[in-house]
N, C-alpha and C. Protein backbone atom coordinates (compact mmCIF):
# COMPACT_ATOMS: atom_id res chain seq x y z
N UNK A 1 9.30 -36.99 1.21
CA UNK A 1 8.72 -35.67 1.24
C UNK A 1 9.00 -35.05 2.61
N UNK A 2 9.09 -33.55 2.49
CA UNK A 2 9.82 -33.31 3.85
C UNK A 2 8.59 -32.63 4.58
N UNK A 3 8.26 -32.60 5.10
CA UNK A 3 6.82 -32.00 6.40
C UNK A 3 7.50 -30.25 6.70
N UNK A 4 6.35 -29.82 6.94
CA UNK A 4 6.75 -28.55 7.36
C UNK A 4 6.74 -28.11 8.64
N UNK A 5 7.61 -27.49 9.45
CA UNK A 5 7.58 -27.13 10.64
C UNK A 5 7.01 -26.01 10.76
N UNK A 6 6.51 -26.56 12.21
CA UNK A 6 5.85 -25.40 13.08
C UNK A 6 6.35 -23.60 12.58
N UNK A 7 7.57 -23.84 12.93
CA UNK A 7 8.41 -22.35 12.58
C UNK A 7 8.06 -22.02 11.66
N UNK A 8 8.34 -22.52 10.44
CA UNK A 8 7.61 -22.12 9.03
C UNK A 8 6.36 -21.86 8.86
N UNK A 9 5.81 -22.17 9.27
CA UNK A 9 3.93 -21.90 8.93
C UNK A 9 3.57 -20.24 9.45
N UNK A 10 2.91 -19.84 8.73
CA UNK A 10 2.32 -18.54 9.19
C UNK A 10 1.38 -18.70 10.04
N UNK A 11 1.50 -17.67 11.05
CA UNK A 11 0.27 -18.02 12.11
C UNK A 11 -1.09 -17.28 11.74
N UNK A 12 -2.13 -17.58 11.92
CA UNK A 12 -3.92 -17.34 11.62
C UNK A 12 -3.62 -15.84 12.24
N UNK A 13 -3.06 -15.38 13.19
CA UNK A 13 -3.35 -13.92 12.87
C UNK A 13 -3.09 -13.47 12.27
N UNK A 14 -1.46 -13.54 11.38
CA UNK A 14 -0.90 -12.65 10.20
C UNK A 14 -2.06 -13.21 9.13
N UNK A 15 -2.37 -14.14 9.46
CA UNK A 15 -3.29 -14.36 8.02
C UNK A 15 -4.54 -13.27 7.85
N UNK A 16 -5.49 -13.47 8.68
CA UNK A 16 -5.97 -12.30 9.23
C UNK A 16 -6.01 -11.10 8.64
N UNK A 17 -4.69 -10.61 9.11
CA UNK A 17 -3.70 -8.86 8.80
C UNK A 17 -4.40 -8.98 7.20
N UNK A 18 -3.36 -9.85 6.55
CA UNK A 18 -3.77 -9.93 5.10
C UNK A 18 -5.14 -9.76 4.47
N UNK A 19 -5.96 -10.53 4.95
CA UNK A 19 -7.30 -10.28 4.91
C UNK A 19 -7.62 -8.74 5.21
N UNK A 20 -7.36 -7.97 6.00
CA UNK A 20 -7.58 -6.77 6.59
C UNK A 20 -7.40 -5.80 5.76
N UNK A 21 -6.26 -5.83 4.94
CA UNK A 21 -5.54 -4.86 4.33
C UNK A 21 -6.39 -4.21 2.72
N UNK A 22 -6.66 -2.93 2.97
CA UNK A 22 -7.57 -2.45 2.05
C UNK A 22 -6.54 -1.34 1.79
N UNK A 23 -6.51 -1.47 0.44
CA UNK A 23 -5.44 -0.61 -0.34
C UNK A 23 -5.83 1.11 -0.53
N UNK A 24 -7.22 1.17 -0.92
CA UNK A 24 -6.91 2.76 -0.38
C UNK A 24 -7.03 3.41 1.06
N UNK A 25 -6.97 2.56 1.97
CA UNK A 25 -6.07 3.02 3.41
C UNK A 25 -5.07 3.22 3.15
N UNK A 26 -4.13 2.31 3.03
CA UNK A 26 -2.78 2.50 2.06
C UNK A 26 -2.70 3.23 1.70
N UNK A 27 -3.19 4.34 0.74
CA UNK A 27 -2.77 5.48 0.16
C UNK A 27 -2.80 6.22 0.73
N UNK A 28 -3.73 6.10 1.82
CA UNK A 28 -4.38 7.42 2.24
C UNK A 28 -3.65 7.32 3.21
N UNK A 29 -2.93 6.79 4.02
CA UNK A 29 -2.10 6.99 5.04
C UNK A 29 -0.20 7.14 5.01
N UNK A 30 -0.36 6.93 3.62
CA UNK A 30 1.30 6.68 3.10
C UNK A 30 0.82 8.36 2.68
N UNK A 31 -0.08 9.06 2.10
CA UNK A 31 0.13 10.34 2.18
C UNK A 31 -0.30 11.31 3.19
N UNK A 32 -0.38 10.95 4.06
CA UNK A 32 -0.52 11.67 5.32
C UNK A 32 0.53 11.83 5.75
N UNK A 33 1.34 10.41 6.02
CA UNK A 33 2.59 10.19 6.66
C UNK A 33 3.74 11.12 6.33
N UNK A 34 3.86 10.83 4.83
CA UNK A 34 4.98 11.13 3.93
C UNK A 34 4.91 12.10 3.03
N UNK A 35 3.67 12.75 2.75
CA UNK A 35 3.39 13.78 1.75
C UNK A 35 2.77 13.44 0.71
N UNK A 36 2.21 14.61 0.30
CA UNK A 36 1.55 14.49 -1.20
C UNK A 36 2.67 14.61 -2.14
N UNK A 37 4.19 15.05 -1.87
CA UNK A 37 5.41 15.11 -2.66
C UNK A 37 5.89 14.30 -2.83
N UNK A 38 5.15 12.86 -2.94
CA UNK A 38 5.94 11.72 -3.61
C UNK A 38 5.06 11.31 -4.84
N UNK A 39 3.83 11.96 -5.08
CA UNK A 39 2.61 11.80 -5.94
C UNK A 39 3.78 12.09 -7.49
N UNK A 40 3.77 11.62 -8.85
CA UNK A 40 3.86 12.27 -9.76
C UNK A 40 2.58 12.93 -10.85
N UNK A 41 2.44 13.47 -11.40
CA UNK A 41 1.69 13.53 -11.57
C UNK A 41 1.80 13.93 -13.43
N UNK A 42 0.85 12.82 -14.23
CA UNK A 42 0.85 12.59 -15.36
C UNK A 42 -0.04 12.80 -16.06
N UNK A 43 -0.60 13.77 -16.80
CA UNK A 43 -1.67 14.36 -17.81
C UNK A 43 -3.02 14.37 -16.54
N UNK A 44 -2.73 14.77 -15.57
CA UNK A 44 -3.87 15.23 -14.48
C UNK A 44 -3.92 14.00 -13.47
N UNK A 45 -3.32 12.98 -14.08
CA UNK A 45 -3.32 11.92 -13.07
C UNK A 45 -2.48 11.62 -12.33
N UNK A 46 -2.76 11.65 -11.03
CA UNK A 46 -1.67 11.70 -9.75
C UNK A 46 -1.45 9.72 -9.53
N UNK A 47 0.38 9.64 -9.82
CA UNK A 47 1.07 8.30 -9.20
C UNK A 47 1.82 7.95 -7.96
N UNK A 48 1.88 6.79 -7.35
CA UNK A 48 2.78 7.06 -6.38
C UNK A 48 3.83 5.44 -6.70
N UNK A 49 5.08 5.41 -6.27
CA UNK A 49 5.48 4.27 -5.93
C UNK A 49 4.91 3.32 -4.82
N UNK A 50 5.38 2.19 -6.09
CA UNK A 50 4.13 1.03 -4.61
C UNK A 50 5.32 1.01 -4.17
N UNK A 51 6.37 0.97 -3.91
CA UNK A 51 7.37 0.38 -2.60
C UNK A 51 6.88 1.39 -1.30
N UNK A 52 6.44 2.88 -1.48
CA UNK A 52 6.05 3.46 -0.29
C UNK A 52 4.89 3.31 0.40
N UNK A 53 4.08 2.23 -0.50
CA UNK A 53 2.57 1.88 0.16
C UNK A 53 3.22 0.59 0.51
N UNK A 54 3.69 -0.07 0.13
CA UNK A 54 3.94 -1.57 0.97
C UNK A 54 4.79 -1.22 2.38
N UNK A 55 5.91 0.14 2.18
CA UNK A 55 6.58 0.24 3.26
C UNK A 55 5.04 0.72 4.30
N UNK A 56 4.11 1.09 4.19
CA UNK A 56 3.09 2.04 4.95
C UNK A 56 2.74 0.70 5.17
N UNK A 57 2.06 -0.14 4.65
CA UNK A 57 1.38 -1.48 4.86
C UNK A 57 1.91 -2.48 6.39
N UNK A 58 2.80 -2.33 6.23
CA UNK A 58 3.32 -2.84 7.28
C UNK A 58 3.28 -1.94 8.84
N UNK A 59 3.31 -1.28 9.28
CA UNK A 59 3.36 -0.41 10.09
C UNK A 59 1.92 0.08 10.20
N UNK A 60 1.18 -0.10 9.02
CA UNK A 60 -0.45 0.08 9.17
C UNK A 60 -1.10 -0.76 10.24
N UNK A 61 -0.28 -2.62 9.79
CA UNK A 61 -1.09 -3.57 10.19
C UNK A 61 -0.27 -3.94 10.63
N UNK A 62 0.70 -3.30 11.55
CA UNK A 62 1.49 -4.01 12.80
C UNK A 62 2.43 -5.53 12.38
N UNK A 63 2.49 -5.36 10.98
CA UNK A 63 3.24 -6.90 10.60
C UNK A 63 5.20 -6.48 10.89
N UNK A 64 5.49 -7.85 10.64
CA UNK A 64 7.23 -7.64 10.60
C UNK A 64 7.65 -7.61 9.27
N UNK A 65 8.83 -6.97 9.24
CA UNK A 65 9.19 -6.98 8.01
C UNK A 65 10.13 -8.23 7.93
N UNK A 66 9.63 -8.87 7.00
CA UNK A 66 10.70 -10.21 6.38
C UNK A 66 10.07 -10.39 5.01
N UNK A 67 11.03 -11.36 4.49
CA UNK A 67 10.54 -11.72 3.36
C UNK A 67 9.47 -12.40 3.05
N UNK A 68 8.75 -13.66 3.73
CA UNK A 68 7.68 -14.01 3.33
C UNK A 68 6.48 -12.37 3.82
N UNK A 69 6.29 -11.96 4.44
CA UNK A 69 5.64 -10.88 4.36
C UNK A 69 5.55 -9.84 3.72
N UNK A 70 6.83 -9.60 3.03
CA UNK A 70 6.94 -8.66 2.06
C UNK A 70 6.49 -9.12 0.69
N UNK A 71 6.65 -10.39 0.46
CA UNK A 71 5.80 -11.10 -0.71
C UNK A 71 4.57 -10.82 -0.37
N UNK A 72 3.55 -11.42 0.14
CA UNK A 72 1.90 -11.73 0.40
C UNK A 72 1.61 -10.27 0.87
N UNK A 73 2.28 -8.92 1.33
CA UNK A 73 2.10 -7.71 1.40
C UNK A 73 2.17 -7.53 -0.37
N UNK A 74 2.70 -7.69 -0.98
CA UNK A 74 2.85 -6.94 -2.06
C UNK A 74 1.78 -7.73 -2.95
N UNK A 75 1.54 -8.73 -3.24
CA UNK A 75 0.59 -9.70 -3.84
C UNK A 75 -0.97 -9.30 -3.09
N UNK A 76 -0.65 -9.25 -1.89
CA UNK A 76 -2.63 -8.49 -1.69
C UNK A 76 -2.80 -7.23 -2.26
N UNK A 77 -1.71 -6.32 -2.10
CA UNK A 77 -1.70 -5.15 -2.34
C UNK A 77 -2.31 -4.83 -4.03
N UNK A 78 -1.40 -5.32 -4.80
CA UNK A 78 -1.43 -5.94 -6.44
C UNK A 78 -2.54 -6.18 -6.50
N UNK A 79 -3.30 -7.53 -6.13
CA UNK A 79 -4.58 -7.40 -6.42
C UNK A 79 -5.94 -6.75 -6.34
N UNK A 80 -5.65 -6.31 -4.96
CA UNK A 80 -6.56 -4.97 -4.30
C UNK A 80 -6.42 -3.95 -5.50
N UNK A 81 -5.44 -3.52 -6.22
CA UNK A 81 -5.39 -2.38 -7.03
C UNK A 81 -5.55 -2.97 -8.13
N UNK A 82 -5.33 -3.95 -8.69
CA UNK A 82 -6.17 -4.45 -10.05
C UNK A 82 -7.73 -5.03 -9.81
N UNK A 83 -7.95 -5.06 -9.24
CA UNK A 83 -9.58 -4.96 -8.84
C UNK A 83 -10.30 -3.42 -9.00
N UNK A 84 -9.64 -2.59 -8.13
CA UNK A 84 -10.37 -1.24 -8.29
C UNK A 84 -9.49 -0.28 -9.50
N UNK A 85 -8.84 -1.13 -10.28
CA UNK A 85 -8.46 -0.09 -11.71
C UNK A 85 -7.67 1.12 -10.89
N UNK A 86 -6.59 0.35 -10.24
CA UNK A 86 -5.68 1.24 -9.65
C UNK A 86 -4.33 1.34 -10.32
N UNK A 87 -4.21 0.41 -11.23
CA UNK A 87 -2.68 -0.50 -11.21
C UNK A 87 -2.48 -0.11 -12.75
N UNK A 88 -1.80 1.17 -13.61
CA UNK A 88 -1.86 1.16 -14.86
C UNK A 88 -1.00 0.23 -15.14
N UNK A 89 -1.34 -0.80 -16.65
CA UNK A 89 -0.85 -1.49 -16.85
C UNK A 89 0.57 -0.45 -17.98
N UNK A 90 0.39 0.27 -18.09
CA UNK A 90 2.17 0.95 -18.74
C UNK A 90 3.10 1.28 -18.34
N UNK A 91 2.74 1.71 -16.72
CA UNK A 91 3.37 2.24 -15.71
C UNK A 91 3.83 1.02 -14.74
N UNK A 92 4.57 -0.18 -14.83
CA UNK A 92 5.14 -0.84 -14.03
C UNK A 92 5.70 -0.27 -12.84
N UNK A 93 5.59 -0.57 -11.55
CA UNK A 93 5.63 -0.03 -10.02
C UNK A 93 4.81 1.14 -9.39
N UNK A 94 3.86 1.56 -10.03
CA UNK A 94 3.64 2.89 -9.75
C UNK A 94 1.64 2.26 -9.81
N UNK A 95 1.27 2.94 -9.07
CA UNK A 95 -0.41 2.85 -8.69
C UNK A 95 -1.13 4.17 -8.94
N UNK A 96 -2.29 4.38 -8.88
CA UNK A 96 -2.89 5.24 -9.05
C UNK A 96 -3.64 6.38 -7.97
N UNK A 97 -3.68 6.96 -7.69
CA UNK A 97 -3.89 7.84 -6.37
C UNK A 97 -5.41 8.51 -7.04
N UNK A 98 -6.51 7.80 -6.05
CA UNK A 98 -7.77 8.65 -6.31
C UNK A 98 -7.99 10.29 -6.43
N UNK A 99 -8.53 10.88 -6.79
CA UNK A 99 -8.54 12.37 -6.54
C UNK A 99 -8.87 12.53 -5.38
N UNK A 100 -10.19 12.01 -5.18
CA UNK A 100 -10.82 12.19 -3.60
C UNK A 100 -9.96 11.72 -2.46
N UNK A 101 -9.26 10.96 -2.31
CA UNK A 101 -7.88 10.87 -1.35
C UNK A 101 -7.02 11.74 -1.87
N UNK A 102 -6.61 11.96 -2.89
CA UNK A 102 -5.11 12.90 -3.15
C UNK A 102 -5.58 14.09 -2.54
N UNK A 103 -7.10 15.17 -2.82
CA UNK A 103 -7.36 16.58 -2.71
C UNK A 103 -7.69 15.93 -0.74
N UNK A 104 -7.98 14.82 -0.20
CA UNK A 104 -8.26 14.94 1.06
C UNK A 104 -7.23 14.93 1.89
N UNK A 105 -5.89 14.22 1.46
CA UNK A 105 -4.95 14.21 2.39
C UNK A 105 -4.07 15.79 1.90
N UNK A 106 -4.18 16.20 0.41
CA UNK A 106 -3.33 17.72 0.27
C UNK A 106 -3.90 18.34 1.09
N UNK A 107 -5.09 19.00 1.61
CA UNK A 107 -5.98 19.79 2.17
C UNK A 107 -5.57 19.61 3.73
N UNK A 108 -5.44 17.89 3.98
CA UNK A 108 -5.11 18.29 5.73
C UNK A 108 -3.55 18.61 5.64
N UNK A 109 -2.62 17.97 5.01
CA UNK A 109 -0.97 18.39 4.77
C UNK A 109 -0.80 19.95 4.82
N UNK A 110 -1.37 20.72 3.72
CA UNK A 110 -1.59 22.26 3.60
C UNK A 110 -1.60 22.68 4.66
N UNK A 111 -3.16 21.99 5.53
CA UNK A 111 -2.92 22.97 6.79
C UNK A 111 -1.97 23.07 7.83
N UNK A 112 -1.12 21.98 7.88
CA UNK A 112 -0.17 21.97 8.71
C UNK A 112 1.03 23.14 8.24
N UNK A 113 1.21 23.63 7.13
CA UNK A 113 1.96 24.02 6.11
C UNK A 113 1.88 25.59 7.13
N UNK A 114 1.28 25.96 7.06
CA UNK A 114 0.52 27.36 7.43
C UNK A 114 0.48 28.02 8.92
C-alpha cells in the first residue's frame, strides 16, 4: 500500500475555505461582479451557469485554481444548492438565482448604469 505524501494532503486551512463557502454569497457576488446579464430567465425564474459561480468561488475565498479544488469547489457548491432547493433537477448546470438577490444586485448594477 502506498502512504500519502505530505505534498498531496490538503492543508486544514483550505479545508476551512470549504467549510466557509455559502452559496448564496456566490450568487450574490458573481452578480455584482459580472452582471445580472448572465441570469436566463425561464417562466419568471431567473438561472445562472454554475461554471460562473465556481469561477466567483474561488477568488471569493482566496483558493488556487487546480484540480483537486475545482472538484471539492464544485461538490460543496452542489450540495449547498440542493439543500436550499437551488439546483433544478431538469436544468443540468444551471442553479437558481433568488429574487431577493437577483432584484438586490439589478438595483445596485442599474445604478451604476446611470
Amino acid at each position: 500500500m502506498k502512504t500519502i505524501e505530505d505534498k498531496n494532503r490538503v492543508d486544514i486551512k483550505t479545508i476551512e475555505k470549504y467549510d466557509e463557502i455559502n452559496g448564496h454569497d456566490v450568487i450574490r457576488e458573481t452578480l455584482l461582479y459580472k452582471g445580472c446579464e448572465l441570469c436566463s430567465e425561464i417562466a419568471s425564474v431567473q438561472y445562472i451557469q454554475k461554471k460562473y459561480l465556481e469561477e466567483t468561488a474561488f477568488y471569493l475565498y482566496g483558493l488556487k485554481v487546480n484540480a483537486t479544488n475545482k472538484l471539492y469547489v464544485g461538490y460543496v457548491l452542489d450540495r449547498y444548492w440542493r439543500r436550499n432547493d437551488l439546483q433544478p433537477f431538469d436544468m443540468k448546470g444551471y442553479v437558481i438565482v433568488p429574487k431577493d438577490i437577483y432584484n438586490e444586485c439589478k438595483k445596485i448594477n442599474d445604478s451604476y448604469k446611470k
